[in-house]
C-alpha atoms as a PDB file:
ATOM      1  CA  UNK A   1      88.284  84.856 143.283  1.00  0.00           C
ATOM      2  CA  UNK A   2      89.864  81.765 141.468  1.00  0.00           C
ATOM      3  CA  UNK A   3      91.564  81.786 137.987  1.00  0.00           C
ATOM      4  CA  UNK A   4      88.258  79.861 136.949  1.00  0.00           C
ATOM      5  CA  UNK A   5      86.459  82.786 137.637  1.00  0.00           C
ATOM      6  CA  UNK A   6      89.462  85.064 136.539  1.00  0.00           C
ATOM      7  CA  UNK A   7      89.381  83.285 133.158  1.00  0.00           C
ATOM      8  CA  UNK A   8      85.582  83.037 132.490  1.00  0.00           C
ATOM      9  CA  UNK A   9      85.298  87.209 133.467  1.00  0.00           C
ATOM     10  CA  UNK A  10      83.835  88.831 130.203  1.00  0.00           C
ATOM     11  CA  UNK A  11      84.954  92.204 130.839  1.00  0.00           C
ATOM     12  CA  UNK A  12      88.465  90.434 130.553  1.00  0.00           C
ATOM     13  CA  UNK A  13      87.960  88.956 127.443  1.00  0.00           C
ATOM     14  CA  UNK A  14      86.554  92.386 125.952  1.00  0.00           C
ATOM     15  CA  UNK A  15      90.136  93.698 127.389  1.00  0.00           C
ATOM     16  CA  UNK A  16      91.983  91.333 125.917  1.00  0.00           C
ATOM     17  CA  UNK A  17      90.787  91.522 122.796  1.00  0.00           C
ATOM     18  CA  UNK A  18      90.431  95.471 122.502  1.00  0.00           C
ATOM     19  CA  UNK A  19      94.156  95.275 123.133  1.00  0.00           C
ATOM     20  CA  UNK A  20      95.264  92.691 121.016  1.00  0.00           C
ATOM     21  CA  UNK A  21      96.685  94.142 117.473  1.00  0.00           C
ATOM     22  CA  UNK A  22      94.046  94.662 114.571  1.00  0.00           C
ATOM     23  CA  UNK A  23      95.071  91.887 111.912  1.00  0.00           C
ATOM     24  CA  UNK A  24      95.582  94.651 109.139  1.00  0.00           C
ATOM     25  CA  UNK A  25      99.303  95.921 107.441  1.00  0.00           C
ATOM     26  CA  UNK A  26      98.915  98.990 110.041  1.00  0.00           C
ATOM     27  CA  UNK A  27      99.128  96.167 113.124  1.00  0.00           C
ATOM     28  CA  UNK A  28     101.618  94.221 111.894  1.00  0.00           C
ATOM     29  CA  UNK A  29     104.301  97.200 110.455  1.00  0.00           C
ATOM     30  CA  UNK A  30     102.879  99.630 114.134  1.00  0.00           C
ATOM     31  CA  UNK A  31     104.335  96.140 116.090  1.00  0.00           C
ATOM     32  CA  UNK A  32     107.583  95.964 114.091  1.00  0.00           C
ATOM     33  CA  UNK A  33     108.174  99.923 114.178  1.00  0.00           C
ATOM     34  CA  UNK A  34     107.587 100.560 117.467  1.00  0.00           C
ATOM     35  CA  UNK A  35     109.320  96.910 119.175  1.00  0.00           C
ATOM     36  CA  UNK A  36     111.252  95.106 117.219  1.00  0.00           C
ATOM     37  CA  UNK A  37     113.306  97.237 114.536  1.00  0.00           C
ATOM     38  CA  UNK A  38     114.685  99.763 117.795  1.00  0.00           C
ATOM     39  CA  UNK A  39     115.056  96.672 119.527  1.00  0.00           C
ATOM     40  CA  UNK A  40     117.759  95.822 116.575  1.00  0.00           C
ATOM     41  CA  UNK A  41     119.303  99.166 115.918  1.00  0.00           C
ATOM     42  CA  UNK A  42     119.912  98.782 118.830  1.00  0.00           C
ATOM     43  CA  UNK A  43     121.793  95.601 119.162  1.00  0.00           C
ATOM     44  CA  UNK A  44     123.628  96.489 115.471  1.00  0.00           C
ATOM     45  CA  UNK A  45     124.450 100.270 116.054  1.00  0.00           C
ATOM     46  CA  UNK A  46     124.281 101.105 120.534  1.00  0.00           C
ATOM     47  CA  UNK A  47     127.661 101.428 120.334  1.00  0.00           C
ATOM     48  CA  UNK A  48     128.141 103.790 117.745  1.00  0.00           C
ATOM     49  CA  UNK A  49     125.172 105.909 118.249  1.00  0.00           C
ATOM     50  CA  UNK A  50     126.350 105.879 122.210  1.00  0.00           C
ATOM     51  CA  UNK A  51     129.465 107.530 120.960  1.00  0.00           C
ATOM     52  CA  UNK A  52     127.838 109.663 118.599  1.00  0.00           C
ATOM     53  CA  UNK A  53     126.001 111.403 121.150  1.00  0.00           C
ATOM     54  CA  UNK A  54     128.784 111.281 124.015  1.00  0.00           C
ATOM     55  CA  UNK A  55     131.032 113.557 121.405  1.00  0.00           C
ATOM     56  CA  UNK A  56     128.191 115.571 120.473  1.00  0.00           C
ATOM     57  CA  UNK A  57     127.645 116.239 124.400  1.00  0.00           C
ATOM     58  CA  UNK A  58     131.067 117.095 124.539  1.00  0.00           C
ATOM     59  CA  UNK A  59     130.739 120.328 122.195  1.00  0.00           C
ATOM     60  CA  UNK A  60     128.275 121.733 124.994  1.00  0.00           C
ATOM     61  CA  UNK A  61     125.497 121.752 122.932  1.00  0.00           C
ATOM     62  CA  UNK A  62     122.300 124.037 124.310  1.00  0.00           C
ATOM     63  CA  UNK A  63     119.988 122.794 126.409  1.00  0.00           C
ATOM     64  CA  UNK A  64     116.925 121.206 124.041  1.00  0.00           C
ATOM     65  CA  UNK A  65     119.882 119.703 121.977  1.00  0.00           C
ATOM     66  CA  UNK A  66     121.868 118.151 124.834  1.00  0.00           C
ATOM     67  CA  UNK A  67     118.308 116.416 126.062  1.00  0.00           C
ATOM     68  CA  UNK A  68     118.058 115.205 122.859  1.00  0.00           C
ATOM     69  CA  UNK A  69     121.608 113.344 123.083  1.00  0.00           C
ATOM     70  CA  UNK A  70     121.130 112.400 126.226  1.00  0.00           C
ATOM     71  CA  UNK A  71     117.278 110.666 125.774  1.00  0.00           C
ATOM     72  CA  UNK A  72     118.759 108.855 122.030  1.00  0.00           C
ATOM     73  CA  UNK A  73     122.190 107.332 123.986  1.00  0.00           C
ATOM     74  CA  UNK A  74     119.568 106.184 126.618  1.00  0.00           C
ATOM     75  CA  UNK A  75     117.037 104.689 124.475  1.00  0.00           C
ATOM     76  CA  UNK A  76     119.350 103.784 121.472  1.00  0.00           C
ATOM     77  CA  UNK A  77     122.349 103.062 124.039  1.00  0.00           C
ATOM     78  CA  UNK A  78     121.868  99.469 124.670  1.00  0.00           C
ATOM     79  CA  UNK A  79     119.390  96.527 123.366  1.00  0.00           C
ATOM     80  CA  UNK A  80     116.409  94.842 125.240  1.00  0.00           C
ATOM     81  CA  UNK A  81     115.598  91.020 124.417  1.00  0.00           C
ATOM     82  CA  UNK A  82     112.762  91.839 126.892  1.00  0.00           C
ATOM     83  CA  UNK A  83     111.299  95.003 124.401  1.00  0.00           C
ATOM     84  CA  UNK A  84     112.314  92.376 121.212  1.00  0.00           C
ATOM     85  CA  UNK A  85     110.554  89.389 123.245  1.00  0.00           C
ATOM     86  CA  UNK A  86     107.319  91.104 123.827  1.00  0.00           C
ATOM     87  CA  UNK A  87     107.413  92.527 119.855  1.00  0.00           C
ATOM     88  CA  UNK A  88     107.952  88.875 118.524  1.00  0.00           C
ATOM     89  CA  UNK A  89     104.825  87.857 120.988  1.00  0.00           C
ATOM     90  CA  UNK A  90     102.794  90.736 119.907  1.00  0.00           C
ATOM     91  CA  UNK A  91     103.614  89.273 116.765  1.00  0.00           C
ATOM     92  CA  UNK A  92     102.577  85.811 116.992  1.00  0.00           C
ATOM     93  CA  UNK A  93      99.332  87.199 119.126  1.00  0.00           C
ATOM     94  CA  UNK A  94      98.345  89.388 115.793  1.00  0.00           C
ATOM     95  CA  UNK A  95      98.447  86.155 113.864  1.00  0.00           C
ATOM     96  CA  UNK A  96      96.550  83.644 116.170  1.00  0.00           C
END
């Protein structure tokens, strides 16, 4: 199979656009909640939020609690430009 082939394939299209984000207020502010504004907490506030939870750890909190500290310092720990590429490119593929 060529990329002729690969490109003309109309179950790919009908993929591609099923994914693609709906051009309403709910696409646009579901792409910029969930990519690019955790993307920049991130990069303003990892540092302090790692901290935050590394003392909180510290007070041996109980199990659901310490899970919690643990998955925020991971996620919140340190920022992506991958996650905050693909939101800017899910951006300008909602607009065109």
């Amino acid at each position: 199979m060529n990329i002729k082939n690969i490109k003309n394939n109309p179950k790919l299209k009908q993929v591609l656009n099923d994914l693609k984000p709906k051009k309403t207020i709910w696409g646009f502010i579901s792409v910029v909640l969930l990519f690019i504004i955790p993307e920049i907490i991130s990069f303003v506030y990892g540092d302090d939020i790692k901290k935050f939870c590394h003392q909180q750890l510290l007070t041996n909190p109980p199990y659901l609690e310490s899970y919690m500290y643990e998955n925020i310092s991971d996620i919140f720990g340190e920022g992506s430009y991958i996650n905050l590429t693909i939101g800017i490119l899910f951006l300008i593929w909602l607009f065109f």
